[in-house]
Each structure stands twice: as structure tokens, then as C-alpha cells.
C-alpha atoms as a PDB file:
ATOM      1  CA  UNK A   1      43.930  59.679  33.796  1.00  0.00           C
ATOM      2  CA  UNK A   2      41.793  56.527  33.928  1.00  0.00           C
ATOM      3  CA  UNK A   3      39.300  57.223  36.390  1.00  0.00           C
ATOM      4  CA  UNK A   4      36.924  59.905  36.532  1.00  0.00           C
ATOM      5  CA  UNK A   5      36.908  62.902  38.516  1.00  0.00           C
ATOM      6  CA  UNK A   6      33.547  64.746  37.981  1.00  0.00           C
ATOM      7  CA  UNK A   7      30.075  63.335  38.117  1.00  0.00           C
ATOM      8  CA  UNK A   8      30.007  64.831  34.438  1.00  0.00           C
ATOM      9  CA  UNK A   9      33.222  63.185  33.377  1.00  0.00           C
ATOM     10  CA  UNK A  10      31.224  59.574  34.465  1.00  0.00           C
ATOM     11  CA  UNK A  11      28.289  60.664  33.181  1.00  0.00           C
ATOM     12  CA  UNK A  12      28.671  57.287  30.450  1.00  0.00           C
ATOM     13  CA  UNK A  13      29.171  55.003  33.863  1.00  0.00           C
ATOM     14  CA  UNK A  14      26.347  56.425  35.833  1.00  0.00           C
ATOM     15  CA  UNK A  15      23.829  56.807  33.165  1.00  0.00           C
ATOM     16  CA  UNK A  16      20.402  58.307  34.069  1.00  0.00           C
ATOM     17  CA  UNK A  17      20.371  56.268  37.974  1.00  0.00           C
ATOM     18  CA  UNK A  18      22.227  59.097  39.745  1.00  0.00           C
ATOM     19  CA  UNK A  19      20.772  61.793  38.547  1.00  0.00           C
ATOM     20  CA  UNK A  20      17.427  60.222  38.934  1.00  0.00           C
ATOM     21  CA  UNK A  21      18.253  59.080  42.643  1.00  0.00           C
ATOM     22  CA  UNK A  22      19.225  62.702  43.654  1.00  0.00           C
ATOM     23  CA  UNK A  23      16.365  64.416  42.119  1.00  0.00           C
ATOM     24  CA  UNK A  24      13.904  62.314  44.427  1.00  0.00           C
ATOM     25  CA  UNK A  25      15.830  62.557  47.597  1.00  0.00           C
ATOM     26  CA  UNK A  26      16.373  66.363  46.947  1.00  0.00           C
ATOM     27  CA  UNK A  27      12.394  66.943  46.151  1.00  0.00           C
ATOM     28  CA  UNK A  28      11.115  64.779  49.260  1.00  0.00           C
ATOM     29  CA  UNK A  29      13.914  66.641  51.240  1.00  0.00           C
ATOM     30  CA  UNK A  30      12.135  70.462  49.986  1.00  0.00           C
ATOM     31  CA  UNK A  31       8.444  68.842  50.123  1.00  0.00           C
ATOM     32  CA  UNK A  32       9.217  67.542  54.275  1.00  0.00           C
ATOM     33  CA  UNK A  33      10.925  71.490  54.988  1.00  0.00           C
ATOM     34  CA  UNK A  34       8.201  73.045  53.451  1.00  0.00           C
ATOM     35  CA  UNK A  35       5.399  71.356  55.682  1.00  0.00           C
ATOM     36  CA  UNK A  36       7.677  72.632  58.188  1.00  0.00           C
ATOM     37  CA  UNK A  37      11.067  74.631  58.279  1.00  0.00           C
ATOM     38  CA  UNK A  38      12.307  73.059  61.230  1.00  0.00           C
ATOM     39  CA  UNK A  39      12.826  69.529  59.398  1.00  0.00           C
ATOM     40  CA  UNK A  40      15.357  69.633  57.509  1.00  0.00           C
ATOM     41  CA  UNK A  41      18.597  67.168  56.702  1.00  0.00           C
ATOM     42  CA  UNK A  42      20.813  69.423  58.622  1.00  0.00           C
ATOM     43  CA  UNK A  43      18.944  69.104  61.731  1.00  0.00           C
ATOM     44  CA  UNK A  44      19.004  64.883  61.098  1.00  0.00           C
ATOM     45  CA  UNK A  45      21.327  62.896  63.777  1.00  0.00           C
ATOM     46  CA  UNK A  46      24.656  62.193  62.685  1.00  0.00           C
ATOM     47  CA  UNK A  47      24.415  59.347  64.772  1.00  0.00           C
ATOM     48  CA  UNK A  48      21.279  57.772  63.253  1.00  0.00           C
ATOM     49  CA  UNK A  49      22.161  58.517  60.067  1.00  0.00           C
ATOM     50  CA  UNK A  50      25.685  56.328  60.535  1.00  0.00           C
ATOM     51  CA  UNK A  51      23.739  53.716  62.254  1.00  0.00           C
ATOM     52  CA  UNK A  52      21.588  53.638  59.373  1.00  0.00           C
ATOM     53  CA  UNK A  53      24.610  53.672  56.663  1.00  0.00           C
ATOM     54  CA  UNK A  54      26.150  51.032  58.964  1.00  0.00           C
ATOM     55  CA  UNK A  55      23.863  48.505  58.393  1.00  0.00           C
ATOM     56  CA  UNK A  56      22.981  49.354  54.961  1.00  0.00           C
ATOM     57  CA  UNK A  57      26.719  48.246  54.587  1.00  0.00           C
ATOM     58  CA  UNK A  58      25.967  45.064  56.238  1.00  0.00           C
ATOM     59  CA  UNK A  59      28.351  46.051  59.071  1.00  0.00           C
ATOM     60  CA  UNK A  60      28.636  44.099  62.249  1.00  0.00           C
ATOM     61  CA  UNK A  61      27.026  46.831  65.375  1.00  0.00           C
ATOM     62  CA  UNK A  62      29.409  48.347  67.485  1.00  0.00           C
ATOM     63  CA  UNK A  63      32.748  48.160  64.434  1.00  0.00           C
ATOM     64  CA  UNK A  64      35.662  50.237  65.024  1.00  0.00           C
ATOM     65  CA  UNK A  65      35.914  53.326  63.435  1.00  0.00           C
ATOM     66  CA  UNK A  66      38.658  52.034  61.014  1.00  0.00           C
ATOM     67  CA  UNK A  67      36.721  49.499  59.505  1.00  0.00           C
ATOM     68  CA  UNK A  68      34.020  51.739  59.646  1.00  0.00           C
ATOM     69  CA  UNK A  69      36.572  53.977  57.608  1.00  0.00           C
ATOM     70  CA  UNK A  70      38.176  51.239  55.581  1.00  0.00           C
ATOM     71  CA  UNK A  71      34.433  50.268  54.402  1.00  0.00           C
ATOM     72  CA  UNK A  72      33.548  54.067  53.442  1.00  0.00           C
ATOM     73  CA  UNK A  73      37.271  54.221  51.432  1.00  0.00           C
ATOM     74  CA  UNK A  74      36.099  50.881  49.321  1.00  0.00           C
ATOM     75  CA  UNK A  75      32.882  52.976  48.219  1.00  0.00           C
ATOM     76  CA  UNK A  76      35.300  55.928  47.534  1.00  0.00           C
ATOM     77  CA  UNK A  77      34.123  58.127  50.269  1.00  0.00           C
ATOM     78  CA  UNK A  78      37.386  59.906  52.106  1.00  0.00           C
ATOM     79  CA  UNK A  79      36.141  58.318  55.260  1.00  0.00           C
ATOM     80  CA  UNK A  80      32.983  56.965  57.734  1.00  0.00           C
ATOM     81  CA  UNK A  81      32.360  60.596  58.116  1.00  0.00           C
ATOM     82  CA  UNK A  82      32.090  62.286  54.572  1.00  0.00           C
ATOM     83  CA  UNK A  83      29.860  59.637  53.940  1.00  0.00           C
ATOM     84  CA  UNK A  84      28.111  60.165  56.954  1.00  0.00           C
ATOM     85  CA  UNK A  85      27.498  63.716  55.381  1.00  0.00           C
ATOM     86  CA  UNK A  86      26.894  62.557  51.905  1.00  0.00           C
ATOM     87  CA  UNK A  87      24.108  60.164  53.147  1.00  0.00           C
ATOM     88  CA  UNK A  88      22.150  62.873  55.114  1.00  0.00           C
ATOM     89  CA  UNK A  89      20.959  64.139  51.520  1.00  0.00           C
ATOM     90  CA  UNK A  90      19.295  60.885  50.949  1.00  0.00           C
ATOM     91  CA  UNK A  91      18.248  59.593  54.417  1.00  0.00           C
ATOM     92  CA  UNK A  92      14.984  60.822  54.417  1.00  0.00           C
ATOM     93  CA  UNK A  93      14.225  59.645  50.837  1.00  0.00           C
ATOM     94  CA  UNK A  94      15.648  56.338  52.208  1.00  0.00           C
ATOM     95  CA  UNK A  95      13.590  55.881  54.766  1.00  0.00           C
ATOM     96  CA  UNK A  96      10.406  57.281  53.337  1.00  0.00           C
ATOM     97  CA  UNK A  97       7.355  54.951  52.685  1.00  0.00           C
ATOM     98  CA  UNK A  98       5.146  56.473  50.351  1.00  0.00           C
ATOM     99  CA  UNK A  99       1.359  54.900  50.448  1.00  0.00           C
ATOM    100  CA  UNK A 100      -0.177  57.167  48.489  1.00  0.00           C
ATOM    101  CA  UNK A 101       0.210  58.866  44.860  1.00  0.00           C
ATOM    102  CA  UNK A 102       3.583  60.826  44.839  1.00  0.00           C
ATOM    103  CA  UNK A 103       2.998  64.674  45.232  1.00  0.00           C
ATOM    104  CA  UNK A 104       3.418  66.843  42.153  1.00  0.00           C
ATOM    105  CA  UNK A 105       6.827  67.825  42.429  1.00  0.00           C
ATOM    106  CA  UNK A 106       8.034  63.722  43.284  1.00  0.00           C
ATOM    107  CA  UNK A 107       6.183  62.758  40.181  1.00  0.00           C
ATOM    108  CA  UNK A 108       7.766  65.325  38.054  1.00  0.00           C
ATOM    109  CA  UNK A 109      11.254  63.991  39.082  1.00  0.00           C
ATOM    110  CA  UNK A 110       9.738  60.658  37.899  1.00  0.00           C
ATOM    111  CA  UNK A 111       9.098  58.980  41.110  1.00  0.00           C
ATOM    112  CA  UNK A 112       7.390  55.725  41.600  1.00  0.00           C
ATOM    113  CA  UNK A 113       5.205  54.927  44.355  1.00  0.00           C
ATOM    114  CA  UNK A 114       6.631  51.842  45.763  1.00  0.00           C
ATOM    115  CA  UNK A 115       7.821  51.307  49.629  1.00  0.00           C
ATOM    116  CA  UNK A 116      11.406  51.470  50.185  1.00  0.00           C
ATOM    117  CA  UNK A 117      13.289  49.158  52.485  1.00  0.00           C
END
């Protein structure tokens, strides 16, 4: 087989980025449902959060759901909505701004402070 199947099988593709990128998202994801229980990524619109992966893709507002699909499929997702799902992980880490020095546990995943767009 050419292609890999596992994250650890790709591990010489992805190099440290990945593993780096889901570390932050995951600790800003514990540090926002520890301030307060009721935040968390399951409890985040499935609606914004496609709107939001939508235009990250540069997609026209208001595309069909099979382009919508057809996009997800080129960025091997099954379809608009496992990515949908995939994304919620990192939409808050996406969206954050962070003005001030990271916390403790951001800083020890090696997180930057710089604003995100």
C-alpha cells in the first residue's frame, strides 16, 4: 500500500506540525471547560462551525452540499460532515486571540502568543 493509513504510519509526512497543532487546540479546549463545564466543543454549533470551515475553504456562501462534500473528499475527509466533526476539536483554538502570555499548560504544549486569523 502506498498511502498511509495511521497518523503513526505518516508520522515522516506530518513531522512535528500535527502533533503540535492538536496539543494546543486540545489544551485551550480543557483550559475554556475548566473556567466553566458548560463550554465545551460538544456543545459548539454544527452550523457555525461549517460556516466557519466553509470559508476557511474559500467556498462561495450558500454551496450545495455536494460541493460542500466534493471539497471535504479532496482534503480526505469522508464528507462535509466528518469534517464538520473533526473541526469542532480545533474551532475554538481557531478562533482564539490570545493578548496576553499563554497560560501554563498552552506554553507547555509550546504555544506562541500570536493572534490567529
Amino acid at each position: 500500500m502506498v498511502w498511509p493509513a495511521t497518523t503513526a504510519e505518516a508520522s515522516d509526512l506530518l513531522g512535528a506540525v500535527a502533533p503540535a497543532a492538536e496539543a494546543v487546540a486540545y489544551a485551550l479546549n480543557r483550559e475554556i471547560e475548566a473556567a466553566d463545564p458548560r463550554h465545551t466543543t460538544a456543545h459548539l454549533s454544527a452550523e457555525r462551525i461549517a460556516s466557519h470551515l466553509a470559508q476557511r475553504w474559500g467556498l462561495p456562501e450558500g454551496c450545495s452540499r455536494a460541493v460542500l462534500d466534493a471539497t471535504a473528499r479532496d482534503r480526505a475527509f469522508r464528507d462535509f460532515a466528518s469534517a464538520v466533526e473533526v473541526t469542532r476539536a480545533f474551532y475554538l483554538s481557531a478562533r482564539a486571540v490570545v493578548v496576553t502570555a499563554p497560560s501554563a499548560s498552552l506554553a507547555a504544549c509550546g504555544a506562541r502568543q500570536s493572534p490567529r486569523t
